[in-house]
C-alpha atoms as a PDB file:
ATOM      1  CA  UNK A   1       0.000   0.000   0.000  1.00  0.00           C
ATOM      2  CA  UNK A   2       1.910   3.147  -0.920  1.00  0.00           C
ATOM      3  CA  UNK A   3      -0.331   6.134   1.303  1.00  0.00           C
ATOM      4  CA  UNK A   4       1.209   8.752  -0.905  1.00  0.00           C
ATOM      5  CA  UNK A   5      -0.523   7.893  -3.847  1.00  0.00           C
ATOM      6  CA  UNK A   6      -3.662   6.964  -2.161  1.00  0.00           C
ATOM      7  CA  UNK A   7      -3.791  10.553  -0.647  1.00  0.00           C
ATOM      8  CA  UNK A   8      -2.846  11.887  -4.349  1.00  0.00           C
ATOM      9  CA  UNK A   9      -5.861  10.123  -5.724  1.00  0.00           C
ATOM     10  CA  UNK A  10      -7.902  10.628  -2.734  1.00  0.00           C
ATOM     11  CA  UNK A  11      -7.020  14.523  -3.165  1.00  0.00           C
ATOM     12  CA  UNK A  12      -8.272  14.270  -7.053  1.00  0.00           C
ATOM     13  CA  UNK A  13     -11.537  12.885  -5.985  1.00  0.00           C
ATOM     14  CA  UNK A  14     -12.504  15.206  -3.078  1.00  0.00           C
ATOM     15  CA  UNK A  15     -11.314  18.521  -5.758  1.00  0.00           C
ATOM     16  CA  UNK A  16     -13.050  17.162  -8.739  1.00  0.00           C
ATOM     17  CA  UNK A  17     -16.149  19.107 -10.105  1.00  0.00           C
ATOM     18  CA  UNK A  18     -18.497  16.239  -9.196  1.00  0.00           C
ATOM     19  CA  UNK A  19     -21.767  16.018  -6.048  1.00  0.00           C
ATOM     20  CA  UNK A  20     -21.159  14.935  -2.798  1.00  0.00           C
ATOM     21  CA  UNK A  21     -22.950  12.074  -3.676  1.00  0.00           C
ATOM     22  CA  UNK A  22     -20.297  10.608  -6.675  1.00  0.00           C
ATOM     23  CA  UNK A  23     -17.395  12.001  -4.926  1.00  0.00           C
ATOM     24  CA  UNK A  24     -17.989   9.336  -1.793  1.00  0.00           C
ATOM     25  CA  UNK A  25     -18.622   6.798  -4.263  1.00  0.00           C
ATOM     26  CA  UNK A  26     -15.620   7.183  -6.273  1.00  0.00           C
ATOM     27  CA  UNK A  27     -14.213   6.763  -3.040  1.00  0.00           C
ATOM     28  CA  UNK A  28     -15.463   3.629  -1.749  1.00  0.00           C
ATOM     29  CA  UNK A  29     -14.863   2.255  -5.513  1.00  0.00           C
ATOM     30  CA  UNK A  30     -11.291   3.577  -5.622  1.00  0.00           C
ATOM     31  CA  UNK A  31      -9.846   2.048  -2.277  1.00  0.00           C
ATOM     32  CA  UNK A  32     -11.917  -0.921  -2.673  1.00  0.00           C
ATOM     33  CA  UNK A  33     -10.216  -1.688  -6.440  1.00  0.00           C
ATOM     34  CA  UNK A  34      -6.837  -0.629  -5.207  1.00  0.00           C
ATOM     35  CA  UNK A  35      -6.340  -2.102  -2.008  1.00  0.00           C
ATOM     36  CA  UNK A  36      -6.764  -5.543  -2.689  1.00  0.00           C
ATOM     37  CA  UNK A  37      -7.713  -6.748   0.800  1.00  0.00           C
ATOM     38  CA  UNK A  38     -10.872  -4.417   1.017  1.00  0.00           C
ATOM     39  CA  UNK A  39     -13.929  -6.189   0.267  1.00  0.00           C
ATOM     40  CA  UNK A  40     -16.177  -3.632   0.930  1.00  0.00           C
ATOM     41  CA  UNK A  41     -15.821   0.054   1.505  1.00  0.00           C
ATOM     42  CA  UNK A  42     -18.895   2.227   2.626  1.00  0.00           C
ATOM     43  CA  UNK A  43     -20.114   5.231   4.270  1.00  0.00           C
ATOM     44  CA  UNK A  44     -22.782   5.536   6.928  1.00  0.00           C
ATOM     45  CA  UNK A  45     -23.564   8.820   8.336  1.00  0.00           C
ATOM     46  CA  UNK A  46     -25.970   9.497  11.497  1.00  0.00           C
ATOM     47  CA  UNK A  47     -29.665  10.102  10.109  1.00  0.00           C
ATOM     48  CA  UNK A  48     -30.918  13.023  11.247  1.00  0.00           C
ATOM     49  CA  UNK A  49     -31.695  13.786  14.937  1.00  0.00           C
ATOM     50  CA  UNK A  50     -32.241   9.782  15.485  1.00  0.00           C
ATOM     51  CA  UNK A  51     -29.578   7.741  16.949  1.00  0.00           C
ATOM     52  CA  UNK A  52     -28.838   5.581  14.461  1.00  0.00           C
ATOM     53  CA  UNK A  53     -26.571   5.258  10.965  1.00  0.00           C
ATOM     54  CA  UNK A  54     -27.986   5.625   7.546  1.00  0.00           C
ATOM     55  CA  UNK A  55     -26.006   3.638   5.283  1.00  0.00           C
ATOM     56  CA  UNK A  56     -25.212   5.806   2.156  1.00  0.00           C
ATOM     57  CA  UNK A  57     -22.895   4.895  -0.737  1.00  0.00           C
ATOM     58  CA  UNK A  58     -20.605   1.802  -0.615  1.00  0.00           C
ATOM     59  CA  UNK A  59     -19.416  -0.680  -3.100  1.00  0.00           C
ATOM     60  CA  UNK A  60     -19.151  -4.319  -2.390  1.00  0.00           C
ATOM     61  CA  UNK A  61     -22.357  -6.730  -1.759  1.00  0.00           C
ATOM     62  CA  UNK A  62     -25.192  -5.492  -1.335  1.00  0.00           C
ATOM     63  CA  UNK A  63     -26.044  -5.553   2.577  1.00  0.00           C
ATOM     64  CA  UNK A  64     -29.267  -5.820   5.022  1.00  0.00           C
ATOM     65  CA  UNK A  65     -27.913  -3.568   7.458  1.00  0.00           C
ATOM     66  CA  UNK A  66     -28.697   0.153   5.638  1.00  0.00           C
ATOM     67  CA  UNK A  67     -29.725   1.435   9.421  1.00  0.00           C
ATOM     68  CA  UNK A  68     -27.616   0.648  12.556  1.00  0.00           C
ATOM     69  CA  UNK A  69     -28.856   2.181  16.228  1.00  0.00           C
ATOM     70  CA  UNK A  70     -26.238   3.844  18.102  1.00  0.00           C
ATOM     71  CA  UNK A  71     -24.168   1.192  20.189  1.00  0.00           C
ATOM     72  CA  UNK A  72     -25.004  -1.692  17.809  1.00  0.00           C
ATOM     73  CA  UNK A  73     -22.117  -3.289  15.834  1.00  0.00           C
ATOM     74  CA  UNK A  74     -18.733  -2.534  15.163  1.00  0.00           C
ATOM     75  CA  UNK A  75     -20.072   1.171  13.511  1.00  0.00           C
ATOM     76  CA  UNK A  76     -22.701   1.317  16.022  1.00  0.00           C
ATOM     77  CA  UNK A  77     -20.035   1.461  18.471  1.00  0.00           C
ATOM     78  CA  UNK A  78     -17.743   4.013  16.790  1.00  0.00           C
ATOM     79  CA  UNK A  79     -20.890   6.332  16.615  1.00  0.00           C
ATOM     80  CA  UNK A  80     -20.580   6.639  20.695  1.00  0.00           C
ATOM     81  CA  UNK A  81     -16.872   6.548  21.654  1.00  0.00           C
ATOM     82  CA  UNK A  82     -15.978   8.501  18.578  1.00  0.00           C
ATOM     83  CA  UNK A  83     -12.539   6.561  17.993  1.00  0.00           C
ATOM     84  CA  UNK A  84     -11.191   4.144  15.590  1.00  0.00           C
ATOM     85  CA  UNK A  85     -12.336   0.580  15.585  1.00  0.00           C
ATOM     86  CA  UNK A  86     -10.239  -2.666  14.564  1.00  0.00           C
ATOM     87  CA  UNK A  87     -11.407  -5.646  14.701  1.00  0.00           C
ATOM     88  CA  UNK A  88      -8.619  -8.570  13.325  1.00  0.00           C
ATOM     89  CA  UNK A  89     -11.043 -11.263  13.873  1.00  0.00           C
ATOM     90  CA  UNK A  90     -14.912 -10.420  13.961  1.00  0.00           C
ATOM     91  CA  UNK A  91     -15.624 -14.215  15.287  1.00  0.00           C
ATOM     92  CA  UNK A  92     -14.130 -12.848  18.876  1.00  0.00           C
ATOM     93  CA  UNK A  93     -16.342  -9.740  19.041  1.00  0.00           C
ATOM     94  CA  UNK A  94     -19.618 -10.149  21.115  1.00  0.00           C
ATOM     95  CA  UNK A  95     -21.351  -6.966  19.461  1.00  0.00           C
ATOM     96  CA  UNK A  96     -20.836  -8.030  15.936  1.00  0.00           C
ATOM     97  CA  UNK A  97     -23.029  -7.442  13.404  1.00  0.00           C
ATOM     98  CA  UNK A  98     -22.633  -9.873  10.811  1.00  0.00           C
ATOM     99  CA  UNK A  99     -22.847  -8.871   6.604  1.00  0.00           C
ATOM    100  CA  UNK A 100     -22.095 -12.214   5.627  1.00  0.00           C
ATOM    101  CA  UNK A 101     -20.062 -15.238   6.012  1.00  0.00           C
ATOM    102  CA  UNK A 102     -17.140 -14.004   4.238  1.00  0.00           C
ATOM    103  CA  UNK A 103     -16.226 -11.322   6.254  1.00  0.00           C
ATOM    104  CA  UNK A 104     -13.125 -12.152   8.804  1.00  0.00           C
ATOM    105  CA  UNK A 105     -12.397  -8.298   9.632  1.00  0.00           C
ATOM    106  CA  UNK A 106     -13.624  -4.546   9.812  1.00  0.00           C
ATOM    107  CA  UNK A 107     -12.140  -1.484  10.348  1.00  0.00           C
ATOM    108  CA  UNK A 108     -14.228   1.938  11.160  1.00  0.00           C
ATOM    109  CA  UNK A 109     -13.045   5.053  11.115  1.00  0.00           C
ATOM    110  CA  UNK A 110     -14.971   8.000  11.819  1.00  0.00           C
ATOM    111  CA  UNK A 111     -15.711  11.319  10.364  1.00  0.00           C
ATOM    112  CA  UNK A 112     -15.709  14.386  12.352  1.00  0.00           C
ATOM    113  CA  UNK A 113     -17.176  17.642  10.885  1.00  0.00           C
ATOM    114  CA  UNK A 114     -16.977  20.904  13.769  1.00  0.00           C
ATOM    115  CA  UNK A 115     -15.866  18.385  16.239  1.00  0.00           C
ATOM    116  CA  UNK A 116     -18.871  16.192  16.028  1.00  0.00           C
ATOM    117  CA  UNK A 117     -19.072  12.743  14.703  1.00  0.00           C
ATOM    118  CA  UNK A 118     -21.218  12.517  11.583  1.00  0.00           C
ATOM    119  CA  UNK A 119     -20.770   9.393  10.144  1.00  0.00           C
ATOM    120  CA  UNK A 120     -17.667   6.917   9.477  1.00  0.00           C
ATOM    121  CA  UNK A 121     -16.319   4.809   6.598  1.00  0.00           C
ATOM    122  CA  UNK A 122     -16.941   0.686   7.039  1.00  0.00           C
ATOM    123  CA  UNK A 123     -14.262  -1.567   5.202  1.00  0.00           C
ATOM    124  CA  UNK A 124     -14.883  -5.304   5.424  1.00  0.00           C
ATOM    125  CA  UNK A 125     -12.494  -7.911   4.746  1.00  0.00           C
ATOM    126  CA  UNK A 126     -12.476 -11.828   3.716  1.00  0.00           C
ATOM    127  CA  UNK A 127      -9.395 -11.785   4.819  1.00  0.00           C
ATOM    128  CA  UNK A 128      -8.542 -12.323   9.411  1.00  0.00           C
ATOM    129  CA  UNK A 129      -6.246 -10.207  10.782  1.00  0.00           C
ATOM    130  CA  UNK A 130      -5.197  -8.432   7.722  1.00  0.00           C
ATOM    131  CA  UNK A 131      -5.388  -4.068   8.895  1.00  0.00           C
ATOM    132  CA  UNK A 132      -2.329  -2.101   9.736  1.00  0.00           C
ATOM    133  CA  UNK A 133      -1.670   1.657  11.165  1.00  0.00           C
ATOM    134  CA  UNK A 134      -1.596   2.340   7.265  1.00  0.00           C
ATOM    135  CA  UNK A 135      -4.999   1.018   6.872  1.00  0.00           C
ATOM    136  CA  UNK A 136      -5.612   3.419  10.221  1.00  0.00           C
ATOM    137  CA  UNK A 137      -3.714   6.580   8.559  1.00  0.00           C
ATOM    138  CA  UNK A 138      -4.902   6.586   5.093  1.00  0.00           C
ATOM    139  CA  UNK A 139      -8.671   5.871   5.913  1.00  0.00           C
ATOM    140  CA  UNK A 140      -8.199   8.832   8.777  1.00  0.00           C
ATOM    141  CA  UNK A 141      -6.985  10.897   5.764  1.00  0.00           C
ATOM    142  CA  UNK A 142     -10.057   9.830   3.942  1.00  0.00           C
ATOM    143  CA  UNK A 143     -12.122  11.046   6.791  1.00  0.00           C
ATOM    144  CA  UNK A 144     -10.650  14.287   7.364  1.00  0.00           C
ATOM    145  CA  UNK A 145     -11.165  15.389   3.486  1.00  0.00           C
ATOM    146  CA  UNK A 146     -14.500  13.701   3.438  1.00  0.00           C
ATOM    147  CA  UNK A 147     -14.900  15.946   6.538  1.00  0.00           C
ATOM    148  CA  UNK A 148     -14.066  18.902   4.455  1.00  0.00           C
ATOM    149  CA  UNK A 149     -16.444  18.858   1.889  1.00  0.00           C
ATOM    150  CA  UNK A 150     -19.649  18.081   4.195  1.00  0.00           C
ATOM    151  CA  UNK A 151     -18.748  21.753   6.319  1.00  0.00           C
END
């Protein structure tokens, strides 16, 4: 995984002329076609005044779980202590939310806009014990200039 050019990339996507909307889905497709070990890559942001996640763009298979309460799950979690979230083997977590059989790891990072978490990005693996403090820092960068255009 070379960061550099991920941030390049991620820097293109975030500056180009296109929505919100396409810009965090040529996100989620870009990291999940490059980094070979992410199965799926999506954003869920808190809906409304509720507390709960909306699931909103993401590539990958297509998953049940488009709402997740507050607490609930690996991003459920995230959405209350506000920090990042690794899990190496999702078989050994007791609040687990499962999106399939396939999936041996997650990794959440969330997204803070005016100091106040409003969503996170979700990246499943098939693949145990497989993220790194790279995964950590270039899905933190991801965050902060996904952070940037929702001010």
């Amino acid at each position: 995984m070379n960061i550099e050019t991920l941030k390049v990339q991620i820097d293109k996507i975030i500056n180009s002329n296109s929505s919100i909307d396409n810009k965090l889905q040529a996100i989620c497709d870009y990291l999940e076609n490059e980094i070979s070990y992410y199965d799926w890559v999506g954003f869920y942001f808190k809906n409304g005044d509720k507390k709960e996640l909306k699931l909103a763009q993401y590539t990958g298979e297509e998953t049940e779980h488009t709402i997740i309460p507050f607490g609930k799950g690996i991003c459920g979690q995230v959405a209350i202590s506000n920090q990042n979230f690794v899990v190496q083997d999702v078989s050994e977590q007791d609040n687990y939310i499962s999106c399939g059989w396939k999936v041996k790891s997650e990794i959440v990072v969330p997204i803070f806009v005016d100091g106040e978490n409003i969503g996170q990005i979700d990246i499943d693996s098939h693949i145990a014990n497989t993220f790194t403090i790279k995964d950590e820092e270039i899905l933190e960068y991801v965050c902060e200039k996904v952070s940037s255009i929702l001010n």
